[in-house]
N, C-alpha and C. Protein backbone atom coordinates (compact mmCIF):
# COMPACT_ATOMS: atom_id res chain seq x y z
N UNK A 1 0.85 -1.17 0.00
CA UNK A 1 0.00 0.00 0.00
C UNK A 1 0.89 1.23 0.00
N UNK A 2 0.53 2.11 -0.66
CA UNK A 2 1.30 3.41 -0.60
C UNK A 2 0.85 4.55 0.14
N UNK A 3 2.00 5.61 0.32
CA UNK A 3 1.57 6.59 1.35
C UNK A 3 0.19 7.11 1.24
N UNK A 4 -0.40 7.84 -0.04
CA UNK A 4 -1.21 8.18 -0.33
C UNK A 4 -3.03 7.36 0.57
N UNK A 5 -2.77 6.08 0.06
CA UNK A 5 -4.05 4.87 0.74
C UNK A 5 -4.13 5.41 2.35
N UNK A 6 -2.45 4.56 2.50
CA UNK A 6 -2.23 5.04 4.57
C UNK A 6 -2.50 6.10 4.98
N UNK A 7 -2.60 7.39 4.57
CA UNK A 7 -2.66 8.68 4.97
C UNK A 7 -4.14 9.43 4.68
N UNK A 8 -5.00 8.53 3.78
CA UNK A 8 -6.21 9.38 4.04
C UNK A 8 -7.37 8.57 4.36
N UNK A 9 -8.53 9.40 4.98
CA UNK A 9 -9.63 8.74 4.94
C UNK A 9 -10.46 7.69 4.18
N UNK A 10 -9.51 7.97 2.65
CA UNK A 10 -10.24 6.60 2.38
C UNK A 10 -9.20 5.81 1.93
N UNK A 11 -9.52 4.31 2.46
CA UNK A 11 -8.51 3.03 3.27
C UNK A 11 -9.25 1.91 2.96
N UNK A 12 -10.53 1.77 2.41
CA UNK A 12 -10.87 0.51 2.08
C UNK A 12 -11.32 0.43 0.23
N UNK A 13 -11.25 0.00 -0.30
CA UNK A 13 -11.50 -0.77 -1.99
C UNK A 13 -12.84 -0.96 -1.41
N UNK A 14 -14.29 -0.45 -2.79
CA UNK A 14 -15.13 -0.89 -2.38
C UNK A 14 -15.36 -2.62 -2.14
N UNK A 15 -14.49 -3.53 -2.97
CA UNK A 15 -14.73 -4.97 -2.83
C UNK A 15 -14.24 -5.40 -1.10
N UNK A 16 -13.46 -4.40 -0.62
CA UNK A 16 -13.15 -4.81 0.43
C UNK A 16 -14.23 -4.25 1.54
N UNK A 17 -15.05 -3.33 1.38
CA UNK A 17 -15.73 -2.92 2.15
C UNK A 17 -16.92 -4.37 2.19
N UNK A 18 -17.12 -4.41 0.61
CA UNK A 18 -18.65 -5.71 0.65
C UNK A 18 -17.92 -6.95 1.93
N UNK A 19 -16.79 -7.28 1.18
CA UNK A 19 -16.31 -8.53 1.95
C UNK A 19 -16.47 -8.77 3.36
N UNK A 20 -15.98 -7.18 3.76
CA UNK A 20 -15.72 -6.61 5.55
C UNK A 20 -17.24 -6.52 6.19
N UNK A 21 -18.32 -6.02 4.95
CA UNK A 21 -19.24 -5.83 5.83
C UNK A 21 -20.48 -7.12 5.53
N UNK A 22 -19.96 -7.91 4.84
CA UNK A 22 -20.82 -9.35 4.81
C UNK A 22 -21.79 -8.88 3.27
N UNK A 23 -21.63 -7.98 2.91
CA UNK A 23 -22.82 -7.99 1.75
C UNK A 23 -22.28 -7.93 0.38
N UNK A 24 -22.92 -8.49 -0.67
CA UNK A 24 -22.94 -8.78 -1.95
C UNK A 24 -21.67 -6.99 -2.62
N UNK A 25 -20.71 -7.09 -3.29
CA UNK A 25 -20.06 -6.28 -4.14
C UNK A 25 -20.96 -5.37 -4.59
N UNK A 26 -22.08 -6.03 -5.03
CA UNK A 26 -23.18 -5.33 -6.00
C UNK A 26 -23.93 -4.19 -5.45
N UNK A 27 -24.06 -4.92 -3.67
CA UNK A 27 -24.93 -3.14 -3.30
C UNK A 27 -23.95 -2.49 -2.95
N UNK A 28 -22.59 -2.20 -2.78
CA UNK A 28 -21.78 -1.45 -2.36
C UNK A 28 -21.98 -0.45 -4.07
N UNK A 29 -22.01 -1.21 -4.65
CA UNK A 29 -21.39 -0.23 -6.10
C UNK A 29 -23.01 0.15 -6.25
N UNK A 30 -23.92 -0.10 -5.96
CA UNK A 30 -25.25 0.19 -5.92
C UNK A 30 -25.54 1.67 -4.90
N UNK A 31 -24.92 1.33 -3.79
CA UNK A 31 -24.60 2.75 -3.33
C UNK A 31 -23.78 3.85 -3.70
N UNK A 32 -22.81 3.31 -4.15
CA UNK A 32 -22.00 4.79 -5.00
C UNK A 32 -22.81 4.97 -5.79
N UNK A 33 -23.39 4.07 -6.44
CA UNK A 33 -23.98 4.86 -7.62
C UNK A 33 -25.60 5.90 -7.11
N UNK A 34 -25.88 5.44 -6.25
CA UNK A 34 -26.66 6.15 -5.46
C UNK A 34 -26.48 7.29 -4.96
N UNK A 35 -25.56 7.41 -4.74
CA UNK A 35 -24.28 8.40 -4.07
C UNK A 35 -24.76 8.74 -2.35
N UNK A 36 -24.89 7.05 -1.85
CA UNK A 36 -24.81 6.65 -0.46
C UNK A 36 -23.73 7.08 -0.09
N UNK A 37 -22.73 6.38 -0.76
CA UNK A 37 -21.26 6.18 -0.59
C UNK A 37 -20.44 7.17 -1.75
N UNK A 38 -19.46 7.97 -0.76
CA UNK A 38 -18.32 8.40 -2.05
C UNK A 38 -17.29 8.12 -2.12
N UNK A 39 -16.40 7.65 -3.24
CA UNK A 39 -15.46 6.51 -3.76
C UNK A 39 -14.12 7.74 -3.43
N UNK A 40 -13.40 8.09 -3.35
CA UNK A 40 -11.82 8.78 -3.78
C UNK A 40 -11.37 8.25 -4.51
N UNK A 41 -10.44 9.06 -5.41
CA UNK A 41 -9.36 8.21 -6.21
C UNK A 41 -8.10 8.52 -5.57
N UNK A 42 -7.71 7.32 -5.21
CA UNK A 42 -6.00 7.33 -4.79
C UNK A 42 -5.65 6.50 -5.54
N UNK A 43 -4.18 7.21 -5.78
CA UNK A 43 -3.42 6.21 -6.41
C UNK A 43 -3.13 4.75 -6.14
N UNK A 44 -2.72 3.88 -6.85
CA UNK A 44 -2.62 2.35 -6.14
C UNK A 44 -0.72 2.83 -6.46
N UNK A 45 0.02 1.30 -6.01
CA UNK A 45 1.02 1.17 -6.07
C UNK A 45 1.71 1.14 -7.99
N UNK A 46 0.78 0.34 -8.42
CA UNK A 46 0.74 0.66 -9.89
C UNK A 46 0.76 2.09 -10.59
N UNK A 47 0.42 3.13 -9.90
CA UNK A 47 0.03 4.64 -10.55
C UNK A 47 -0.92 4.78 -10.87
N UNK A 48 -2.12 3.70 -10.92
CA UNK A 48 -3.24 4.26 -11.37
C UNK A 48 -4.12 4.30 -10.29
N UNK A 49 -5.18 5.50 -10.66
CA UNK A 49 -6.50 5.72 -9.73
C UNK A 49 -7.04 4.51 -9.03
N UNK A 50 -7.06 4.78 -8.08
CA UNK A 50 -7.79 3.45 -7.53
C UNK A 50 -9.06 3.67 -6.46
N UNK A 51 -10.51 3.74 -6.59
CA UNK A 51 -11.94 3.95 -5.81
C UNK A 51 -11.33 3.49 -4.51
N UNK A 52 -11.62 4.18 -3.26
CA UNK A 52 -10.94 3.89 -1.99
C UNK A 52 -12.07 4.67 -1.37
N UNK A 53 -12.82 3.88 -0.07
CA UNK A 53 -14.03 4.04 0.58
C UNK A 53 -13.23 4.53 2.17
N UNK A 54 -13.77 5.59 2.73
CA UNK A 54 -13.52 5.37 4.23
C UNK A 54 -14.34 4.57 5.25
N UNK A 55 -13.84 4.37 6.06
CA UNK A 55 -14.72 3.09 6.98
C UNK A 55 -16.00 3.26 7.33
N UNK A 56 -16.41 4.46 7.30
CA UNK A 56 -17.62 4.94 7.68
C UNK A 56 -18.87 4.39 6.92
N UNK A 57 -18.16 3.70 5.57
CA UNK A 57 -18.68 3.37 3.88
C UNK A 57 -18.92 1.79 4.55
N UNK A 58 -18.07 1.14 5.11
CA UNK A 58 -18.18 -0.23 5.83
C UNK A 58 -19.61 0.22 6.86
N UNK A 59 -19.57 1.19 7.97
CA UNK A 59 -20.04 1.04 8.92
C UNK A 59 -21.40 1.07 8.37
N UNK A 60 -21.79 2.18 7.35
CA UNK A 60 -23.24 2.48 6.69
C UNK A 60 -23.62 0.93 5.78
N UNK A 61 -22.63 0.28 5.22
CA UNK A 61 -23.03 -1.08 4.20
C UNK A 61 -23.54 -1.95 5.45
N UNK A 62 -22.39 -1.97 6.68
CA UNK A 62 -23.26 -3.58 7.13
C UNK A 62 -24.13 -2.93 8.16
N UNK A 63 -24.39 -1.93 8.58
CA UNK A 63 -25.82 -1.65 9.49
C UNK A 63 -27.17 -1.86 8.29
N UNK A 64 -26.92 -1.44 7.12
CA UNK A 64 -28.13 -1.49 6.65
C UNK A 64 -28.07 -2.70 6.45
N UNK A 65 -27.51 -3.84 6.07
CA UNK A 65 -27.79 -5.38 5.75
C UNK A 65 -27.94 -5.57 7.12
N UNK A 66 -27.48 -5.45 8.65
CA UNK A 66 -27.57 -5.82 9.11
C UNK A 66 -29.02 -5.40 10.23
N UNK A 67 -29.58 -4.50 10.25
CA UNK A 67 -30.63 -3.84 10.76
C UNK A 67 -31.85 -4.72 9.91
N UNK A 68 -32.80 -4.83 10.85
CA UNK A 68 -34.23 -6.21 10.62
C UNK A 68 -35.21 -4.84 10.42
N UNK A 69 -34.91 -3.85 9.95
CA UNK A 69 -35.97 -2.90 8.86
C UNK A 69 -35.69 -2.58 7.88
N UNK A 70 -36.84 -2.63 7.19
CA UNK A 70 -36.23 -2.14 5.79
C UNK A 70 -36.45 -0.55 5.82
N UNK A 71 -35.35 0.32 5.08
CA UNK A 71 -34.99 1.04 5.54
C UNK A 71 -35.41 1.80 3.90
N UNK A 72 -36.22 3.21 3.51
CA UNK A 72 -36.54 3.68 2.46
C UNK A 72 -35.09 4.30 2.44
N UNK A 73 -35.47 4.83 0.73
CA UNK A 73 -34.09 5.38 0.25
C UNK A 73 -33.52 6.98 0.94
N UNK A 74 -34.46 7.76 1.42
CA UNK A 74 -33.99 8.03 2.49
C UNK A 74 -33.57 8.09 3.42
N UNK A 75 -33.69 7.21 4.39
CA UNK A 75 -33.49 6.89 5.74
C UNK A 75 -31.71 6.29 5.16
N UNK A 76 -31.32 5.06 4.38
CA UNK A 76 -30.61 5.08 3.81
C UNK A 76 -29.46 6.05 3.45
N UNK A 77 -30.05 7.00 3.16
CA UNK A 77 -29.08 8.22 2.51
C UNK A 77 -28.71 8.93 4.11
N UNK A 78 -29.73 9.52 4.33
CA UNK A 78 -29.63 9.90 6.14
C UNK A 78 -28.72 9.26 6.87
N UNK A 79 -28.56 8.11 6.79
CA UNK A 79 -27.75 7.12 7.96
C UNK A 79 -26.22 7.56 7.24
N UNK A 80 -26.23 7.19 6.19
CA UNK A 80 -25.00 7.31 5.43
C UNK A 80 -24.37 8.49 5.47
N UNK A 81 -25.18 9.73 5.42
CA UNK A 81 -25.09 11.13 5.45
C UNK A 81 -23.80 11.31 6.57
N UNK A 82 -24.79 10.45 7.65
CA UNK A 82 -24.20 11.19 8.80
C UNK A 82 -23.07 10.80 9.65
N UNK A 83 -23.15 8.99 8.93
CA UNK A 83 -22.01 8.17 9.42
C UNK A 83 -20.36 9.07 8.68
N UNK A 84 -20.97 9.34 7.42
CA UNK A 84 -20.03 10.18 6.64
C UNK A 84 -18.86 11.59 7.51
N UNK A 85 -20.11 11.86 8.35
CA UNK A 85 -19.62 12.96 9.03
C UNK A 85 -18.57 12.63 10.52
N UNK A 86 -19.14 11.38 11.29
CA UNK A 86 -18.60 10.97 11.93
C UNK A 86 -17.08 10.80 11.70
N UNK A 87 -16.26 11.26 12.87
CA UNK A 87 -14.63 11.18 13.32
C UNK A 87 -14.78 9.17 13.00
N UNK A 88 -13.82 8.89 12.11
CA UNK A 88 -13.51 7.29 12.28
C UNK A 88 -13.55 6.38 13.61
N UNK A 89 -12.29 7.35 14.74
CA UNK A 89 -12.25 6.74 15.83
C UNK A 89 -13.36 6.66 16.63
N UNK A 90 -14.72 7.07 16.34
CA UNK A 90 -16.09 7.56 17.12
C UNK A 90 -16.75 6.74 16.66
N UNK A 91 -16.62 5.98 15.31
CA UNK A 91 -17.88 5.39 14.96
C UNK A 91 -18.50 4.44 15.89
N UNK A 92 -17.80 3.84 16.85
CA UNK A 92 -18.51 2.41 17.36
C UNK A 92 -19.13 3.52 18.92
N UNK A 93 -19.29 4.51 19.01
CA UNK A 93 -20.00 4.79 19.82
C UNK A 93 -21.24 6.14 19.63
N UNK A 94 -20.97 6.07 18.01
CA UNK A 94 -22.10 7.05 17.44
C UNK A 94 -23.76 6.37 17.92
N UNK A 95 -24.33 7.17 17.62
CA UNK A 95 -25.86 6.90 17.62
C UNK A 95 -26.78 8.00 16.43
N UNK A 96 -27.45 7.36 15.73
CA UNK A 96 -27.51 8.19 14.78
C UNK A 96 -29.29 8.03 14.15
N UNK A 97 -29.90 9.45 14.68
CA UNK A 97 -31.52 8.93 14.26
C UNK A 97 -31.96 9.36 12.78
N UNK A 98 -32.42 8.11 12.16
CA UNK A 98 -32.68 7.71 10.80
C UNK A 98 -34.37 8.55 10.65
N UNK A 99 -35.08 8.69 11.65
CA UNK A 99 -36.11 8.75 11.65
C UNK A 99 -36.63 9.70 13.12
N UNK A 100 -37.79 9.89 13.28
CA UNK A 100 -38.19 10.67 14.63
C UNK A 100 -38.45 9.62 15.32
N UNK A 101 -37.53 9.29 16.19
CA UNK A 101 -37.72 7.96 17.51
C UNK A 101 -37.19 6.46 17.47
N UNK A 102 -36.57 6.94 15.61
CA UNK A 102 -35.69 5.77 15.49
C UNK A 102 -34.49 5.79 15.47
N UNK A 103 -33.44 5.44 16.36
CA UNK A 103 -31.70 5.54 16.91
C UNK A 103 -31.30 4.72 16.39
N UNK A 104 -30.17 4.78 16.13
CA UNK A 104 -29.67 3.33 15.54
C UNK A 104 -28.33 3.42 16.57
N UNK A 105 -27.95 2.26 17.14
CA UNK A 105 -26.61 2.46 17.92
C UNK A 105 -25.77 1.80 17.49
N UNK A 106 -25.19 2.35 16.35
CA UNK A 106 -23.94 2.20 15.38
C UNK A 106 -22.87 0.89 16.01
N UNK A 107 -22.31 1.51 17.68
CA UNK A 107 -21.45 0.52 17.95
C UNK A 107 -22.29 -0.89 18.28
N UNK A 108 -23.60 -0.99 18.90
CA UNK A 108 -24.07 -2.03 18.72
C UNK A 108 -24.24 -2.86 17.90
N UNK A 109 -24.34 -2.04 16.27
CA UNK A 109 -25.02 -3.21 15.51
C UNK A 109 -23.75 -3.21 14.52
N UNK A 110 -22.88 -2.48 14.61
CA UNK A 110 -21.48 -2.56 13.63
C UNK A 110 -20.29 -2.43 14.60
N UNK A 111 -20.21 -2.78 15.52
CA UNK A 111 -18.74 -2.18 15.89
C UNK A 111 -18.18 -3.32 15.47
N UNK A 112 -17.88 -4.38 15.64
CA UNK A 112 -17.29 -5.68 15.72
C UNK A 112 -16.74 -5.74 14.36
N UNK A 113 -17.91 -5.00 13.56
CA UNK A 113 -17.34 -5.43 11.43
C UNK A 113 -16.50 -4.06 11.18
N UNK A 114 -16.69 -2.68 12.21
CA UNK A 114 -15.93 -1.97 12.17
C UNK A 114 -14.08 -1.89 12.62
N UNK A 115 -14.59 -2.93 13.67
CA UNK A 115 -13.09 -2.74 14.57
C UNK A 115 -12.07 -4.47 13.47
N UNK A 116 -12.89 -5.14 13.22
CA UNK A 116 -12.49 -5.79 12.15
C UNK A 116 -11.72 -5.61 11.02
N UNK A 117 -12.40 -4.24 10.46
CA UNK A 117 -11.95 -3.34 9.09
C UNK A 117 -10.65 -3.03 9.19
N UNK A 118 -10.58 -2.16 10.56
CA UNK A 118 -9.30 -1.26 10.75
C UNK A 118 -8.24 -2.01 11.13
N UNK A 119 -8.86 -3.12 11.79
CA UNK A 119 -7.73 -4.78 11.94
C UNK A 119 -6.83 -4.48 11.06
N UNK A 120 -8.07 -5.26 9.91
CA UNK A 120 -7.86 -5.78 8.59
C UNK A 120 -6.73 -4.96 7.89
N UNK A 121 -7.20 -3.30 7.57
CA UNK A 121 -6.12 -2.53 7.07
C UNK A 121 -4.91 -2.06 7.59
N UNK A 122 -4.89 -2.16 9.02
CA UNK A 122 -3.10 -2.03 9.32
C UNK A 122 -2.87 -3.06 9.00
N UNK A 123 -3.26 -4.57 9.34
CA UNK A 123 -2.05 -5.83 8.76
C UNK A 123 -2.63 -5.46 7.10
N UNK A 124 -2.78 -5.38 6.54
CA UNK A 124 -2.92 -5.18 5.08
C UNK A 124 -2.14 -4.56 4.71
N UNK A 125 -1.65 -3.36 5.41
CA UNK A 125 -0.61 -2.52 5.08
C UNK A 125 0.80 -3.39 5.68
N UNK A 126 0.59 -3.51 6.62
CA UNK A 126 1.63 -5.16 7.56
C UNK A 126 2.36 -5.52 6.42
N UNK A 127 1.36 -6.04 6.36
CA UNK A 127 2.20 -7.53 5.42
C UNK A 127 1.68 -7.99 3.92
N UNK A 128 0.69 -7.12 2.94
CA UNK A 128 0.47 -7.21 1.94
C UNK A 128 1.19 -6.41 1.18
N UNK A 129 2.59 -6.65 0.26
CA UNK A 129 2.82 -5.78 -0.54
C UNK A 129 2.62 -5.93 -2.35
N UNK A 130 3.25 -5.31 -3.05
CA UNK A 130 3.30 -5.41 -4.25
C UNK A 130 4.31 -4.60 -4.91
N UNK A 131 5.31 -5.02 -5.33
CA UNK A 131 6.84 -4.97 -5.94
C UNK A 131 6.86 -5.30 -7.13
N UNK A 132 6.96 -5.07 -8.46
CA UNK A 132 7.47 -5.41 -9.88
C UNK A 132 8.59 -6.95 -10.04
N UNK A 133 9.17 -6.03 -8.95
CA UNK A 133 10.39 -7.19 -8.71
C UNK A 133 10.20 -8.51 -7.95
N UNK A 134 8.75 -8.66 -7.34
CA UNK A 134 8.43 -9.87 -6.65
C UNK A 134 7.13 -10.75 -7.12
N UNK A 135 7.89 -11.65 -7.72
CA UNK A 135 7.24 -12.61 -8.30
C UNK A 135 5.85 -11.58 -9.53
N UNK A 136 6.63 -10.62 -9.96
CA UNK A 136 5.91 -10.33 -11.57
C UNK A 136 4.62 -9.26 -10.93
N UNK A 137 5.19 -8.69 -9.95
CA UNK A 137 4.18 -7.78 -9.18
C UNK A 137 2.84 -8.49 -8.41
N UNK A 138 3.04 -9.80 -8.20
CA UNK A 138 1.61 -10.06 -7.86
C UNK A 138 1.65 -9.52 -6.49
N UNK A 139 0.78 -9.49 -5.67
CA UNK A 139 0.25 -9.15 -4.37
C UNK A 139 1.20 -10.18 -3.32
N UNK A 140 2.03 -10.20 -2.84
CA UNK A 140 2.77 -11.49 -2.04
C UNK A 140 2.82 -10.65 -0.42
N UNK A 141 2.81 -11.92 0.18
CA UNK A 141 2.99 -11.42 1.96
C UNK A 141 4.68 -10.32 2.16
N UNK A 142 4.59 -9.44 2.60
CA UNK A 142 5.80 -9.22 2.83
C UNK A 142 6.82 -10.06 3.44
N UNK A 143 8.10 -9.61 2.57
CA UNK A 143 9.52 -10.29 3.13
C UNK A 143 9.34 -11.95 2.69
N UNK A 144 8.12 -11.98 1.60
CA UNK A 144 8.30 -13.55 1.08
C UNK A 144 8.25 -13.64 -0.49
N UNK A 145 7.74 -15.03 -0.75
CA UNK A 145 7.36 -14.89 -2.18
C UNK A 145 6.49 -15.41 -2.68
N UNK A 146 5.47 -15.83 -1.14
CA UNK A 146 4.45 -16.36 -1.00
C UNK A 146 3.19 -15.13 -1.73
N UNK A 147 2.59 -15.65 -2.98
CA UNK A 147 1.36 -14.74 -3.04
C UNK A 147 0.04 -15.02 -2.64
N UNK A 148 -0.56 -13.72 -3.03
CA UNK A 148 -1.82 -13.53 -2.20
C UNK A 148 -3.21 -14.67 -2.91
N UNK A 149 -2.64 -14.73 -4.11
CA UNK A 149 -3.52 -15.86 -4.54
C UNK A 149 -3.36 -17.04 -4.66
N UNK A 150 -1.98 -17.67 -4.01
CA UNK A 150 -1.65 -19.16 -3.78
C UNK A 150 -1.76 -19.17 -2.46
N UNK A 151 -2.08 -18.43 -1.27
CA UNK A 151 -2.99 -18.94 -0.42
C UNK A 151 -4.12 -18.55 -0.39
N UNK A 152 -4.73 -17.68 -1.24
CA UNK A 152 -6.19 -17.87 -0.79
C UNK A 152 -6.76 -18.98 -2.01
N UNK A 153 -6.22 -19.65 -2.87
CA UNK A 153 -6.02 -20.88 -3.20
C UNK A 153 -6.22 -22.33 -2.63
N UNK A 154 -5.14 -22.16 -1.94
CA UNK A 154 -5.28 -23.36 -0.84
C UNK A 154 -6.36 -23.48 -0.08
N UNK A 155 -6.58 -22.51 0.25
CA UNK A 155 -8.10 -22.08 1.36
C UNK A 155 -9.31 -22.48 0.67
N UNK A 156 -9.28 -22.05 -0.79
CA UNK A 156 -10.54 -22.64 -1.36
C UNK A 156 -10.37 -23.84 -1.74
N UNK A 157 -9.52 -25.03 -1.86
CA UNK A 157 -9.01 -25.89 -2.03
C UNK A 157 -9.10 -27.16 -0.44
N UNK A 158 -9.65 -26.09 0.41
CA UNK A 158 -10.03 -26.74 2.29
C UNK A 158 -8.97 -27.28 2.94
N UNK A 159 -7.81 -26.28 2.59
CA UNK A 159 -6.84 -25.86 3.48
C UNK A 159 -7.40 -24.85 4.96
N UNK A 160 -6.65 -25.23 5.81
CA UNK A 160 -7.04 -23.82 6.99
C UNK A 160 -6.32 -22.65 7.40
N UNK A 161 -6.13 -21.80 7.25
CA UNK A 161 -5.26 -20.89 7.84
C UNK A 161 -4.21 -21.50 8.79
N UNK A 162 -4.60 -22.21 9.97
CA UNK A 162 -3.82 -22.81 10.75
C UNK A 162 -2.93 -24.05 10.05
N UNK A 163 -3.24 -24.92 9.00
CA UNK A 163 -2.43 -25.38 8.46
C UNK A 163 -1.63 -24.93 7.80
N UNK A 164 -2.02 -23.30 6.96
CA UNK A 164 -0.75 -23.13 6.51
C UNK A 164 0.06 -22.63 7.28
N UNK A 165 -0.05 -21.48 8.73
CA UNK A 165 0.86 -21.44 9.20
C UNK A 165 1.65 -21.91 9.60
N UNK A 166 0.94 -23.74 10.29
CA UNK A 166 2.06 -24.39 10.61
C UNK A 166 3.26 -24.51 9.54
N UNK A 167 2.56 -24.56 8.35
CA UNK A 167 3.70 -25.31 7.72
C UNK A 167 4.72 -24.01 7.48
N UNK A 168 4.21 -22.74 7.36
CA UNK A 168 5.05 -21.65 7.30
C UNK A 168 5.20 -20.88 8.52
N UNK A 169 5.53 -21.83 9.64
CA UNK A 169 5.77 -21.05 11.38
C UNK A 169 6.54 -19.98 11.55
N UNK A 170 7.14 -19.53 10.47
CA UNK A 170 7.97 -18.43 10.62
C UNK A 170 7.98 -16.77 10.20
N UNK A 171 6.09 -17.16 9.38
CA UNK A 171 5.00 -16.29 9.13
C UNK A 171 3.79 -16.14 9.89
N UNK A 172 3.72 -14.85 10.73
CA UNK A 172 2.62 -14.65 11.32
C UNK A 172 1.00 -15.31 11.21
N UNK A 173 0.30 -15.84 11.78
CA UNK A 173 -0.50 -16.21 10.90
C UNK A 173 -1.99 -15.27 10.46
N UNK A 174 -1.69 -13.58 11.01
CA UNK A 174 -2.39 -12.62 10.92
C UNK A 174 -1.80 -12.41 9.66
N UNK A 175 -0.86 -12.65 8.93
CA UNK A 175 -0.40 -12.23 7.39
C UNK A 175 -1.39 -13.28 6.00
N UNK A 176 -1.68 -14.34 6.90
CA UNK A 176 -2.53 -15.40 5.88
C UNK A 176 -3.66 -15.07 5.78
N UNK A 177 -4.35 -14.75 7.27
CA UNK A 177 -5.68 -14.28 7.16
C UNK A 177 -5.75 -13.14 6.46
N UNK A 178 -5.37 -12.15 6.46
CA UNK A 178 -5.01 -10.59 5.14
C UNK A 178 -4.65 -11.06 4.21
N UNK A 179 -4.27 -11.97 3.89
CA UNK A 179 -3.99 -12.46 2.09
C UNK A 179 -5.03 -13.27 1.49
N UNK A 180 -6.15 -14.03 2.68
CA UNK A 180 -7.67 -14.46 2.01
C UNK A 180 -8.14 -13.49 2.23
N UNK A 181 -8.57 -12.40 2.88
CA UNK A 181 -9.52 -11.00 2.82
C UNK A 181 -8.54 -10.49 1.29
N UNK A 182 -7.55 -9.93 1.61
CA UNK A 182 -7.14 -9.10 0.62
C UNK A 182 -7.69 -9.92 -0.93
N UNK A 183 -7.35 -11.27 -1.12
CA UNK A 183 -7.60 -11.68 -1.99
C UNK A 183 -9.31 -11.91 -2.78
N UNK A 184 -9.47 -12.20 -1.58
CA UNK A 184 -11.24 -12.36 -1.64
C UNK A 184 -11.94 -11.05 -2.21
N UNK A 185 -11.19 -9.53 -1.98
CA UNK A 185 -11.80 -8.16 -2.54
C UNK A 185 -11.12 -7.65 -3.55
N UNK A 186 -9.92 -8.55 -4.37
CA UNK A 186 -9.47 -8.63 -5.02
C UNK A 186 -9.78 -8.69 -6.32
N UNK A 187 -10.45 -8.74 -7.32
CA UNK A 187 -10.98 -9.76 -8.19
C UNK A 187 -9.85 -10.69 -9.21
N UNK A 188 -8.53 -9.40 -9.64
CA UNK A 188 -7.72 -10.29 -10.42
C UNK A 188 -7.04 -10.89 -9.25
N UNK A 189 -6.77 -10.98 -8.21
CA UNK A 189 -6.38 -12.36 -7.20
C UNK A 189 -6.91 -13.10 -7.59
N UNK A 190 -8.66 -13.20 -7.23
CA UNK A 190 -9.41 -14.11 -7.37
C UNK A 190 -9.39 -14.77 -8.26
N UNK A 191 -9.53 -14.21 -10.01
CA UNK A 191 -8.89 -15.27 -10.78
C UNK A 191 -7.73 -15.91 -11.24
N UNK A 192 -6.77 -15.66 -10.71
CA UNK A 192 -5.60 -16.03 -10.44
C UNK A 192 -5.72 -17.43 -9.91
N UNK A 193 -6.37 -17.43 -8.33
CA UNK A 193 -6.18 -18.07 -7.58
C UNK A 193 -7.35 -19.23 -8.32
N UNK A 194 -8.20 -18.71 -8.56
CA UNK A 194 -8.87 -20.12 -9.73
C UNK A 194 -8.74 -20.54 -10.84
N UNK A 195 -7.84 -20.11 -11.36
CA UNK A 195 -6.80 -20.38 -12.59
C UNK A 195 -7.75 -20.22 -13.26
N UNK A 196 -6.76 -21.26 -15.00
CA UNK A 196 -7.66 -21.01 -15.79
C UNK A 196 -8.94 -21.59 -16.33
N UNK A 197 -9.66 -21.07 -17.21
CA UNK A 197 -10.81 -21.40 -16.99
C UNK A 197 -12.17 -21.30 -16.86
């Protein structure tokens, strides 16, 4: 990840937000296009633009999948509005009314997929890099030459995380779990890792 990603508010790929917050790719890009959610362009390590969500974009995707109302396209936009506005470090103790008498308590019904996210993106920054010079630029764990789509490979293949660390004990095994997320919001990982076909 490059300075640019690490240094601003927006830190998650929308595929990584769907993944993080349990819901389908499709309504995340369903909300930008809504303009629930707004995308940034930061650069990737490649030089090109790359759509980058701030967490707040996670916290608004899995409260609404995760909240047992259905919620009109307002109330929707409202929640999002305001999660938008919210300080990052605040979100899991926001409260935020969608409606007259309806609260939603943000850290109740998202903190866990929130505090998950921000996990997720320091070891992402950890230990996911991408070098020209390592193994043909693919996505590999740092300080190896292990890539991001020959273990999340194995994994779909009903390998476990814990098996591969054993067999690689000299790799964290918080670097494997970030290389099936990273890969999983990936898409050219993903077909990588399912070859061809």
């Amino acid at each position: 990840m490059n300075a640019d990603e690490t240094s601003s508010p927006a830190v998650l790929s929308p595929s990584e937000v769907a993944v993080l917050a349990g819901v389908p790719e499709r309504t995340v890009e369903r909300a930008i296009k809504d303009h629930l959610l707004t995308p940034r362009a930061i650069r990737s390590e490649t030089g090109r633009p790359r759509r980058m969500l701030p967490v707040q974009a996670l916290a608004s995707s899995a409260a609404i999948a995760r909240l047992d109302l259905r919620l009109t396209a307002a109330q929707k936009k409202r929640l999002a509005h305001k999660l938008a506005e919210i300080d990052p470090e605040s979100i899991t103790k926001a409260r935020i009314e969608i409606a007259p008498a309806v609260e939603i308590d943000i850290g109740r019904l998202v903190g866990d997929a929130v505090q998950h996210a921000d996990h997720y993106r320091k070891m992402r920054n950890q230990y996911i890099v991408i070098d020209p010079e390592i193994q043909g630029g693919k996505p590999v764990i740092r300080g190896t030459r292990i890539t991001v789509s020959s273990v999340l490979g194995q994994v779909d293949r009903g390998d476990t995380i814990d098996l591969i660390a054993e067999d690689n004990y000299d790799i964290p095994r918080e670097a494997f779990e970030v290389a099936v997320i990273y890969g999983r919001s990936h898409p050219f990982v993903r077909r990588r890792a399912e070859g061809p076909g």
